[in-house]
PDB file of N, CA and C in Angstrom:
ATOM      1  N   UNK A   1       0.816  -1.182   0.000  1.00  0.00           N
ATOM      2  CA  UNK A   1       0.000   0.000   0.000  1.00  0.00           C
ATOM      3  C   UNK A   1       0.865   1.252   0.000  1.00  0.00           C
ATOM      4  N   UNK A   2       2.203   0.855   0.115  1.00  0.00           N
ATOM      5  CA  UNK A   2       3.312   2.028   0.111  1.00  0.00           C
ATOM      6  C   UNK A   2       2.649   3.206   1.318  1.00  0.00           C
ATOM      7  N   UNK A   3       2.722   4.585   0.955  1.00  0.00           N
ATOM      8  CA  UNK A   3       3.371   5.811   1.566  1.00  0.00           C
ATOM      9  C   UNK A   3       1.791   5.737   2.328  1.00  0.00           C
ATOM     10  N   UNK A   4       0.391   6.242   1.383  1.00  0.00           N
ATOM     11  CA  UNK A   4      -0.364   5.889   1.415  1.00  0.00           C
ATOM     12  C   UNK A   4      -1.371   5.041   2.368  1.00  0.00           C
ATOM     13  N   UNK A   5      -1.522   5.077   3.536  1.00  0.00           N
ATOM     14  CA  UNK A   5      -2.698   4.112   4.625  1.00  0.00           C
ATOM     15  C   UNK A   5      -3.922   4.330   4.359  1.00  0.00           C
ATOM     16  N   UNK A   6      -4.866   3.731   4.805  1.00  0.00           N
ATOM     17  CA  UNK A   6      -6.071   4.193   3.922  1.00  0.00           C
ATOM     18  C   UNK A   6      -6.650   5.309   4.821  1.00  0.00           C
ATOM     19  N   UNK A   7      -5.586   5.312   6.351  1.00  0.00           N
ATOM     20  CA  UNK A   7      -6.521   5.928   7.501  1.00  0.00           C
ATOM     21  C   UNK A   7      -5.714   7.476   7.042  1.00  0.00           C
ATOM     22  N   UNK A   8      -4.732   7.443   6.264  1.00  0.00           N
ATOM     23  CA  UNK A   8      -4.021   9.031   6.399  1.00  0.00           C
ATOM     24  C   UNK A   8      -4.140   9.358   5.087  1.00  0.00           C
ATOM     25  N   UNK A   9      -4.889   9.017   3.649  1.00  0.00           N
ATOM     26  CA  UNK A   9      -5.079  10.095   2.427  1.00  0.00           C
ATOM     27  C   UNK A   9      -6.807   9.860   2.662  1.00  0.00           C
ATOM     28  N   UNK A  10      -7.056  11.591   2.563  1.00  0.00           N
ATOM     29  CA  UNK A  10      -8.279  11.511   2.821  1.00  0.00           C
ATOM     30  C   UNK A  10      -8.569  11.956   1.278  1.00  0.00           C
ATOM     31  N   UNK A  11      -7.916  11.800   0.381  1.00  0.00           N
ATOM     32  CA  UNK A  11      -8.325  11.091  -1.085  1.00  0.00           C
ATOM     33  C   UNK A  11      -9.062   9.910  -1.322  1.00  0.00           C
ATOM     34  N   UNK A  12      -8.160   8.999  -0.650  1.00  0.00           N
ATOM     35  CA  UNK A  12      -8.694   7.693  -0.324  1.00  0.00           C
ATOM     36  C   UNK A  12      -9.895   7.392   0.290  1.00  0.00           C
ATOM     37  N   UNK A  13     -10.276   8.063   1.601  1.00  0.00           N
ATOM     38  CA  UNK A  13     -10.998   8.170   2.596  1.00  0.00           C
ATOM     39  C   UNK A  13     -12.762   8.864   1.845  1.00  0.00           C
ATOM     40  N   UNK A  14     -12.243   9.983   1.169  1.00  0.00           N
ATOM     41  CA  UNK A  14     -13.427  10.659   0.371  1.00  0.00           C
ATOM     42  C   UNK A  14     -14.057   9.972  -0.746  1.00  0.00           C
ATOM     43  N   UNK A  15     -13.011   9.321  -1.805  1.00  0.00           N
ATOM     44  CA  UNK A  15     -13.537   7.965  -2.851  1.00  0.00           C
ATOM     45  C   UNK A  15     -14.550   7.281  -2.025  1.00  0.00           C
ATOM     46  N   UNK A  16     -14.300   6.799  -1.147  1.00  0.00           N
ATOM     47  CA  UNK A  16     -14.914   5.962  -0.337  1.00  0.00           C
ATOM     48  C   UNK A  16     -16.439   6.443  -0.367  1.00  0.00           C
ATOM     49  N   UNK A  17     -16.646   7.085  -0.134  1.00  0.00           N
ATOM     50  CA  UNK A  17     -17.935   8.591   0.160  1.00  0.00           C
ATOM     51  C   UNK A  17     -18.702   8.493  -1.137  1.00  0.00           C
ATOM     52  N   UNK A  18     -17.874   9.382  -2.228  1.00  0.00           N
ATOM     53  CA  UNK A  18     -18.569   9.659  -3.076  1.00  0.00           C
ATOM     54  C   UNK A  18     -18.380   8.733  -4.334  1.00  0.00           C
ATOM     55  N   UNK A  19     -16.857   7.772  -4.433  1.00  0.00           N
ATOM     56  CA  UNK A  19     -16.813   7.240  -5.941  1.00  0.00           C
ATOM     57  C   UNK A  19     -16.927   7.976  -6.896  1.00  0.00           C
ATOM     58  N   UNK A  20     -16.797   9.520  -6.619  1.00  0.00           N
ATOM     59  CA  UNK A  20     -16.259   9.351  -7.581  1.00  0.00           C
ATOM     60  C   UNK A  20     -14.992  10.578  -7.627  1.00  0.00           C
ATOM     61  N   UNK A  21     -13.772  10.405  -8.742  1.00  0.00           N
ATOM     62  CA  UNK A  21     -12.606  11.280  -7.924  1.00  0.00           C
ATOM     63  C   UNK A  21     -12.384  12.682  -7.524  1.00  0.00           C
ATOM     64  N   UNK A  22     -13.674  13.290  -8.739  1.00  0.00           N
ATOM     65  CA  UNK A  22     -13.624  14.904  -8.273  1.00  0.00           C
ATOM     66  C   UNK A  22     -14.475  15.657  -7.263  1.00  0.00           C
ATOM     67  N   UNK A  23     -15.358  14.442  -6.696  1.00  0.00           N
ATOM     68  CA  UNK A  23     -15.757  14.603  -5.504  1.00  0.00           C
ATOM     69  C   UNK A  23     -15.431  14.737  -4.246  1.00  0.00           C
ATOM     70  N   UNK A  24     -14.261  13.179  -4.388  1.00  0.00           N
ATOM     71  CA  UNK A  24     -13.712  12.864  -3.314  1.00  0.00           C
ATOM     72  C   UNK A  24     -12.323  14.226  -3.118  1.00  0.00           C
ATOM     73  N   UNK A  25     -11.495  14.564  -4.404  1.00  0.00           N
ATOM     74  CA  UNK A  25     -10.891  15.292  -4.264  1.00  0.00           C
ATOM     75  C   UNK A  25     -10.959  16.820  -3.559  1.00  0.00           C
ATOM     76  N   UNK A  26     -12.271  17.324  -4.019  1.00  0.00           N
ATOM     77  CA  UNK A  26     -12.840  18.818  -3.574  1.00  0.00           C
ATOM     78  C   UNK A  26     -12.903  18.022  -1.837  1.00  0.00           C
ATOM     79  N   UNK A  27     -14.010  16.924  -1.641  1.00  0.00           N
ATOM     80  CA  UNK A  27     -14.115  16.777   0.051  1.00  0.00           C
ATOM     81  C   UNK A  27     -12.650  16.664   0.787  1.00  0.00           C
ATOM     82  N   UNK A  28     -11.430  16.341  -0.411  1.00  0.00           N
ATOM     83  CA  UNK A  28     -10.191  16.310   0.482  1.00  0.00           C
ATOM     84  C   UNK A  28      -9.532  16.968   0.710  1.00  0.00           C
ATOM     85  N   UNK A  29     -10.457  18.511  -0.292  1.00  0.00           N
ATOM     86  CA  UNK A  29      -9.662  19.612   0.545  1.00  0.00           C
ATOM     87  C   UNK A  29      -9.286  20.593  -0.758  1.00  0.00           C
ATOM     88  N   UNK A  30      -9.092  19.782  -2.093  1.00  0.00           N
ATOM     89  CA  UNK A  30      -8.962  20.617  -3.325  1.00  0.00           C
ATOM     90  C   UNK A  30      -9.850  21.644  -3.739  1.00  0.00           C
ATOM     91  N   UNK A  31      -9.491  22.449  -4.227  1.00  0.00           N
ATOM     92  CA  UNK A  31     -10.257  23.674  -5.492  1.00  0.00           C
ATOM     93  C   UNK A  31     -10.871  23.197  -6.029  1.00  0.00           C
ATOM     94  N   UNK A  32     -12.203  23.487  -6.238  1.00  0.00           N
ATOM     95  CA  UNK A  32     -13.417  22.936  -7.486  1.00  0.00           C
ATOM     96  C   UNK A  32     -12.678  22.901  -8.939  1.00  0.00           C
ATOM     97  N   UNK A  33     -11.694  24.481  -9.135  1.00  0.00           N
ATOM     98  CA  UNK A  33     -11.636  24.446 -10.520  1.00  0.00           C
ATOM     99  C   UNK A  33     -10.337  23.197 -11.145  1.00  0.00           C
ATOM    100  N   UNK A  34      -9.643  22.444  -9.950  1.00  0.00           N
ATOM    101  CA  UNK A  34      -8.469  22.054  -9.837  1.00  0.00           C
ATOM    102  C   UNK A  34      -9.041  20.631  -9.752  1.00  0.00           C
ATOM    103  N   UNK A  35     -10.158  19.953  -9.237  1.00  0.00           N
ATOM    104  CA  UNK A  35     -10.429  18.753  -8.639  1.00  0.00           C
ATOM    105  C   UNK A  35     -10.798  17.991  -9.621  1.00  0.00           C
ATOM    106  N   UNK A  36     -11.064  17.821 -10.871  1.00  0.00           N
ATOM    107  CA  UNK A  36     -11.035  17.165 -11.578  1.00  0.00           C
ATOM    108  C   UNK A  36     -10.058  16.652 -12.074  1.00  0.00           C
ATOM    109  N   UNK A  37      -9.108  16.851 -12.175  1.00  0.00           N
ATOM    110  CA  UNK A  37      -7.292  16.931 -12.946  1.00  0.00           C
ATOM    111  C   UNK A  37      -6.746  16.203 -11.804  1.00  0.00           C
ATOM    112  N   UNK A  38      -7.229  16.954 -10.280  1.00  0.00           N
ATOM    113  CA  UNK A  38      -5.940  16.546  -9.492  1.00  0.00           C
ATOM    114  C   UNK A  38      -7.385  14.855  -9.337  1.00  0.00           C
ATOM    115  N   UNK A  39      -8.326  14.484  -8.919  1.00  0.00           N
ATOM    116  CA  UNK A  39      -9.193  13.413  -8.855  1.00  0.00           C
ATOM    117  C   UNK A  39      -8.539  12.504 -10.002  1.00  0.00           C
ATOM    118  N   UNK A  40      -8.402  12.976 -11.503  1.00  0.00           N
ATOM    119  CA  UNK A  40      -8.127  11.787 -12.020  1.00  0.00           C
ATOM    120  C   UNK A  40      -6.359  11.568 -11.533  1.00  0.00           C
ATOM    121  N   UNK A  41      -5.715  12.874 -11.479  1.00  0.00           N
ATOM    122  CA  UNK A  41      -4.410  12.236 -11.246  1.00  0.00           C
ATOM    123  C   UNK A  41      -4.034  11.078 -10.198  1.00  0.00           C
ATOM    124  N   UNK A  42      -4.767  11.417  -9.020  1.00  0.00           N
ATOM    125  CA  UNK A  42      -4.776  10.384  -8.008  1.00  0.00           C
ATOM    126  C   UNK A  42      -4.994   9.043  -8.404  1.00  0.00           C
ATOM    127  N   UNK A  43      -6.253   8.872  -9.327  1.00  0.00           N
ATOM    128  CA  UNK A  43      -6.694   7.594  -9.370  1.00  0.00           C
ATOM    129  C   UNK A  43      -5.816   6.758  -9.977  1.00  0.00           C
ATOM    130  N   UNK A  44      -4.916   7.304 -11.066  1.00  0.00           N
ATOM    131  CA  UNK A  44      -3.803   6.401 -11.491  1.00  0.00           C
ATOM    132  C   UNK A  44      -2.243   6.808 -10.965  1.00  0.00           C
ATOM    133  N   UNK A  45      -2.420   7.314  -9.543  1.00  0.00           N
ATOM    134  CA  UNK A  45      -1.056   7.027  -8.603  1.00  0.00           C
ATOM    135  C   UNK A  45      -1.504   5.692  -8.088  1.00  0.00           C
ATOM    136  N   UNK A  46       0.025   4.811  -8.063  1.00  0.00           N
ATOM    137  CA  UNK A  46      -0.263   3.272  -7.392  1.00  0.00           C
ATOM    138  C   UNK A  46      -0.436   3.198  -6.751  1.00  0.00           C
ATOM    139  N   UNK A  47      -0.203   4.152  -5.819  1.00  0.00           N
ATOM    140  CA  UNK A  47      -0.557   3.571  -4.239  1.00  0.00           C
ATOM    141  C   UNK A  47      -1.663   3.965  -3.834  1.00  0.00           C
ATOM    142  N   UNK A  48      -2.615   5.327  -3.984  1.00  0.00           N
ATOM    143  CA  UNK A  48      -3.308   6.047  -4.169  1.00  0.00           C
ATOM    144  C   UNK A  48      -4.463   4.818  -4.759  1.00  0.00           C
ATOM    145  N   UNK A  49      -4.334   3.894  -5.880  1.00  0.00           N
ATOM    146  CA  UNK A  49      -5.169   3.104  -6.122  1.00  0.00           C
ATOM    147  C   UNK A  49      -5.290   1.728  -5.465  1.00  0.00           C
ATOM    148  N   UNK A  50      -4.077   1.152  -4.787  1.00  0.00           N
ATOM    149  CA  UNK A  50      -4.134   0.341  -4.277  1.00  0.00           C
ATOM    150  C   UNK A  50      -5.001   0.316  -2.733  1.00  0.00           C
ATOM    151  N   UNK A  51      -4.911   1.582  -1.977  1.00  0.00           N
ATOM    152  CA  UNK A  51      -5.409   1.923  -1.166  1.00  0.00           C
ATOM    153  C   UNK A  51      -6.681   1.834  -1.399  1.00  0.00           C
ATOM    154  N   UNK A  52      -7.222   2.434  -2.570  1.00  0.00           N
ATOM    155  CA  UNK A  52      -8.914   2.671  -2.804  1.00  0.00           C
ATOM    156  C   UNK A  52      -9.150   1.468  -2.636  1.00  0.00           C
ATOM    157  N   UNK A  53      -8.806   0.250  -3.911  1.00  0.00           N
ATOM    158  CA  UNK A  53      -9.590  -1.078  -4.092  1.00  0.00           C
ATOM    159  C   UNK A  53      -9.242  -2.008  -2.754  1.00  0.00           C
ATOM    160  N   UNK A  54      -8.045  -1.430  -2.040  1.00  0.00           N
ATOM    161  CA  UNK A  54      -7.980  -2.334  -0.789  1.00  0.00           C
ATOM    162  C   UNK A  54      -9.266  -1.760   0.453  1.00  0.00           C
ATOM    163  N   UNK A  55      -9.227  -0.804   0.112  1.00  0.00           N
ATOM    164  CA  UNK A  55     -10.603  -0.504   0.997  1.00  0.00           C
ATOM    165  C   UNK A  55     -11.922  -0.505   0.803  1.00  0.00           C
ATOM    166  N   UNK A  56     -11.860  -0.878  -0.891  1.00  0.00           N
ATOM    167  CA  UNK A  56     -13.138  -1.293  -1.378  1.00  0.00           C
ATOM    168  C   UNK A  56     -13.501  -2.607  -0.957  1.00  0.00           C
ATOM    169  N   UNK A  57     -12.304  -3.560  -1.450  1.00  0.00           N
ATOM    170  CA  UNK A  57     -12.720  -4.719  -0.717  1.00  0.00           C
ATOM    171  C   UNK A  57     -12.783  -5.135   0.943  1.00  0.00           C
ATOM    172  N   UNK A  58     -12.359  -4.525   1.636  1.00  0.00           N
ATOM    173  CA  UNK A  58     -12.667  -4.463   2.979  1.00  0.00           C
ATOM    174  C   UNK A  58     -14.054  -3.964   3.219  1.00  0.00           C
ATOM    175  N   UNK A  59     -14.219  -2.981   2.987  1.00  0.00           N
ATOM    176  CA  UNK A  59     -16.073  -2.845   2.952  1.00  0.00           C
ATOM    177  C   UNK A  59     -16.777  -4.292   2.250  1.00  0.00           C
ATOM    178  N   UNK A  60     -16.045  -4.686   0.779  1.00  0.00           N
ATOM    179  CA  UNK A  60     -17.445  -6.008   0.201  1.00  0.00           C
ATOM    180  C   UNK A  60     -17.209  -6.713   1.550  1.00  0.00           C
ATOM    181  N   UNK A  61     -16.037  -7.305   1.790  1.00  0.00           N
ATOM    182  CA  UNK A  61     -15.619  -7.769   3.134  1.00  0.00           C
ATOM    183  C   UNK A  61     -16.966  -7.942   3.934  1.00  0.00           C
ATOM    184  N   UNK A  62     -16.741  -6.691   4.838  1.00  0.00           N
ATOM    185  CA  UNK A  62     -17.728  -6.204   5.901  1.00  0.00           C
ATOM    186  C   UNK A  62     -18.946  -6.594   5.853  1.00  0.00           C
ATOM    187  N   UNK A  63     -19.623  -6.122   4.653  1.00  0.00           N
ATOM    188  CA  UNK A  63     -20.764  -5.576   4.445  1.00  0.00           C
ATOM    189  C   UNK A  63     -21.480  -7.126   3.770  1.00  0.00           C
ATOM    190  N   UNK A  64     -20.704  -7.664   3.111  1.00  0.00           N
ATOM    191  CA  UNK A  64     -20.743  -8.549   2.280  1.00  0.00           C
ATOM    192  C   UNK A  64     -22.362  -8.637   1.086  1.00  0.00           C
ATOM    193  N   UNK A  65     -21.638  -6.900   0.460  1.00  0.00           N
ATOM    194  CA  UNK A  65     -22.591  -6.725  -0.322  1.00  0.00           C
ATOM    195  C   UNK A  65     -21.607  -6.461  -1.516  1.00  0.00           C
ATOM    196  N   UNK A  66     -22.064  -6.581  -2.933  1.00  0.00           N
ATOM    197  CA  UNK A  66     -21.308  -7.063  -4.186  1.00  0.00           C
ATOM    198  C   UNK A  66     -22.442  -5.878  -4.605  1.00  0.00           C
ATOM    199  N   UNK A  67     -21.133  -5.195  -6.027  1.00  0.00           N
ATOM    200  CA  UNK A  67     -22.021  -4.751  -7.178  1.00  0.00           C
ATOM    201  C   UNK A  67     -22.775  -5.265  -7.442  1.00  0.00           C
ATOM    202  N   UNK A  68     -22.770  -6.663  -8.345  1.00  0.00           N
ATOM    203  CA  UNK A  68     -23.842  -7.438  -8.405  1.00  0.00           C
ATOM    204  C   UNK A  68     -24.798  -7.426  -7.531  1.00  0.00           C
ATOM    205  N   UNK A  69     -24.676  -7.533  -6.367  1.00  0.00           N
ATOM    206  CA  UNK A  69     -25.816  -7.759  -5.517  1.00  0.00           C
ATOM    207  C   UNK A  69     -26.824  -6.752  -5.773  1.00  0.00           C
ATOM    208  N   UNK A  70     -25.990  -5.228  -5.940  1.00  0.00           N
ATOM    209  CA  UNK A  70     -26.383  -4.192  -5.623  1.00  0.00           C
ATOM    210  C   UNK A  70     -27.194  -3.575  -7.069  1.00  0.00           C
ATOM    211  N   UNK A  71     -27.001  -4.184  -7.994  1.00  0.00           N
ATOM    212  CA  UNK A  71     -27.411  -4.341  -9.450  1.00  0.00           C
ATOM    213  C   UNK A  71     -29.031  -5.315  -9.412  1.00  0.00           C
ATOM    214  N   UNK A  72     -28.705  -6.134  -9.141  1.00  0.00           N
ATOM    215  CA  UNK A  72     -29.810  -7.031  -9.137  1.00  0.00           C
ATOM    216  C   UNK A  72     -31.179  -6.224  -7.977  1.00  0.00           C
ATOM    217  N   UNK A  73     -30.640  -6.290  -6.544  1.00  0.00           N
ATOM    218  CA  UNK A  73     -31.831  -5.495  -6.358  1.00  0.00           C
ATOM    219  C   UNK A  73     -32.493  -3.977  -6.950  1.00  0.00           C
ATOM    220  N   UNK A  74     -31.269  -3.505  -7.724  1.00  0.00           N
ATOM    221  CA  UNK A  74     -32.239  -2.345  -8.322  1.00  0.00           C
ATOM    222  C   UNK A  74     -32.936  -3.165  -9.694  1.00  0.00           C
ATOM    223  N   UNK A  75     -32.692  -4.012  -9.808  1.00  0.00           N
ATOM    224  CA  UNK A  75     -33.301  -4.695 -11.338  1.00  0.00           C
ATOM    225  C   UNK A  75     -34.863  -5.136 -10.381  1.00  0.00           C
ATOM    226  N   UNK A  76     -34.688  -5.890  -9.758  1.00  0.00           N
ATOM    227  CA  UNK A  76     -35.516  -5.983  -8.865  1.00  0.00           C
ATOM    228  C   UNK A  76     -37.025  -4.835  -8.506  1.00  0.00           C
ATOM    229  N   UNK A  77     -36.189  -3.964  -7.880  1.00  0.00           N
ATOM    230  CA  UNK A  77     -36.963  -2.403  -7.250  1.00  0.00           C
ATOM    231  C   UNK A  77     -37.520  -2.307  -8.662  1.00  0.00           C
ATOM    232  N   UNK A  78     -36.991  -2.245  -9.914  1.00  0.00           N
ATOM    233  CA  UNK A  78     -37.526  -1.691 -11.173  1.00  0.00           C
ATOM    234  C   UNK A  78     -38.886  -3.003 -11.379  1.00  0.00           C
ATOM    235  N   UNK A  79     -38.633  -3.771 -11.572  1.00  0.00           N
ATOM    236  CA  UNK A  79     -39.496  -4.787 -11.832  1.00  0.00           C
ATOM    237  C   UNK A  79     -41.242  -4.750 -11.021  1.00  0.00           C
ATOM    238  N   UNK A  80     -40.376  -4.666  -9.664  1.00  0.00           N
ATOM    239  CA  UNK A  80     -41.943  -3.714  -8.732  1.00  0.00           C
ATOM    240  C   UNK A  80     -42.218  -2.345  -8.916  1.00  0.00           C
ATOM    241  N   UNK A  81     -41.294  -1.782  -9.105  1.00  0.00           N
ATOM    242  CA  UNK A  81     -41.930  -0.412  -9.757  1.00  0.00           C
ATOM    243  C   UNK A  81     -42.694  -0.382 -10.746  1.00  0.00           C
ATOM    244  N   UNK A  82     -42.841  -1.178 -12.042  1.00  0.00           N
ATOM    245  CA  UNK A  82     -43.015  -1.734 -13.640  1.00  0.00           C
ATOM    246  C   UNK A  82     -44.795  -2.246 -13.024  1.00  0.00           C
ATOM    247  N   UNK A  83     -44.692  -3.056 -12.291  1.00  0.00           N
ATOM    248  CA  UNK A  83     -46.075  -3.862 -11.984  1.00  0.00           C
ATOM    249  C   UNK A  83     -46.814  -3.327 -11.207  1.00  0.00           C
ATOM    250  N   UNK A  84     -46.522  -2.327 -10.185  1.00  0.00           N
ATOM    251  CA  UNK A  84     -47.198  -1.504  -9.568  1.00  0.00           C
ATOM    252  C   UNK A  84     -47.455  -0.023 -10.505  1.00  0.00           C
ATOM    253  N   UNK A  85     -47.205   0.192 -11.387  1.00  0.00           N
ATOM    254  CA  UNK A  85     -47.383   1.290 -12.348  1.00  0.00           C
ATOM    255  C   UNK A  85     -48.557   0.493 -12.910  1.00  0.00           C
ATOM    256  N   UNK A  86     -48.472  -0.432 -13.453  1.00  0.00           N
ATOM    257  CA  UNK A  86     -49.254  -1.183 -14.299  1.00  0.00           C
ATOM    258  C   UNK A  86     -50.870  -1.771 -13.655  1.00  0.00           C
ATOM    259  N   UNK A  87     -50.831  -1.742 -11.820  1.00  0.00           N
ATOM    260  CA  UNK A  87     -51.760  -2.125 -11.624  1.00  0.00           C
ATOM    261  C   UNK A  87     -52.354  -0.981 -11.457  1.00  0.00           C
ATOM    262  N   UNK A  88     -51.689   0.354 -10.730  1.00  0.00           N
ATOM    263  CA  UNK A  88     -52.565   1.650 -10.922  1.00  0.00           C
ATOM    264  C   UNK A  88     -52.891   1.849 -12.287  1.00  0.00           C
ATOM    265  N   UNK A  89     -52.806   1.746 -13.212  1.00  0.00           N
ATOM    266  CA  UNK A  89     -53.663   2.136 -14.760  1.00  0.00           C
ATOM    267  C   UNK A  89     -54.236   1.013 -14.822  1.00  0.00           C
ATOM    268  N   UNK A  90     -54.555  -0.211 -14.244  1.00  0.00           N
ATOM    269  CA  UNK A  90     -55.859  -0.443 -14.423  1.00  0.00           C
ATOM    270  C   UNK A  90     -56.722  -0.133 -13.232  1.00  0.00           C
ATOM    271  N   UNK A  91     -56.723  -0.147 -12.115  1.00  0.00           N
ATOM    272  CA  UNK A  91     -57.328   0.827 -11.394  1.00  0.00           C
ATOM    273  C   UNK A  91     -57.916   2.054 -11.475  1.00  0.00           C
ATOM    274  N   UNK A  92     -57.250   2.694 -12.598  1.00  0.00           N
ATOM    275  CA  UNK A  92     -57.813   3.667 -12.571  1.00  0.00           C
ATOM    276  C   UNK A  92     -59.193   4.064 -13.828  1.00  0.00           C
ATOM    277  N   UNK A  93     -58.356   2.778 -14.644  1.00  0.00           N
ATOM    278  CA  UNK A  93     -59.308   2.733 -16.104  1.00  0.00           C
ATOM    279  C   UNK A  93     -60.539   1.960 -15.791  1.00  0.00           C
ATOM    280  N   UNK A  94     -60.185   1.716 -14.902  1.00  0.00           N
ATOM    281  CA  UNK A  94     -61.862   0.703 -14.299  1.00  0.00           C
ATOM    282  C   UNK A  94     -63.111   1.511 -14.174  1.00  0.00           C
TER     283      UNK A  94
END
């Protein structure tokens, strides 16, 4: 993880938050007009990335929740959203 801990770049720490880098960059303290440039620069420093996905997977870890997982129940939520749309218009056409 080199120089980098995940507990001391709050680059690292802010990804975490928002995912995404010019977010995390402005919450770590950067210039709006600067945080895009310096967000992507981070993401392809090595250690800087090794840190992120090592703390990404410590959360799936934790949490033991997966993109996938997290994909499927919105496929899901949509599917009841889809059939409950569908039973109010006939409800209402009645």
């Amino acid at each position: 993880m080199g120089r980098y801990k995940q507990m001391n770049c709050p680059a690292c720490n802010s990804f975490q938050v928002h995912v995404l880098a010019t977010q995390a960059a402005i919450r770590a303290g950067c210039y709006e007009k600067t945080a895009a440039v310096i967000g992507a620069e981070n993401l392809i420093k090595p250690d800087i990335a090794a840190s992120i996905q090592a703390a990404m997977h410590a959360r799936a870890e934790r949490t033991r929740i997966t993109a996938d997982k997290v994909v499927g129940e919105l496929a899901r939520w949509d599917s009841l959203s889809c059939a409950i749309e569908l039973l109010i218009e006939k409800l209402l056409w009645v």
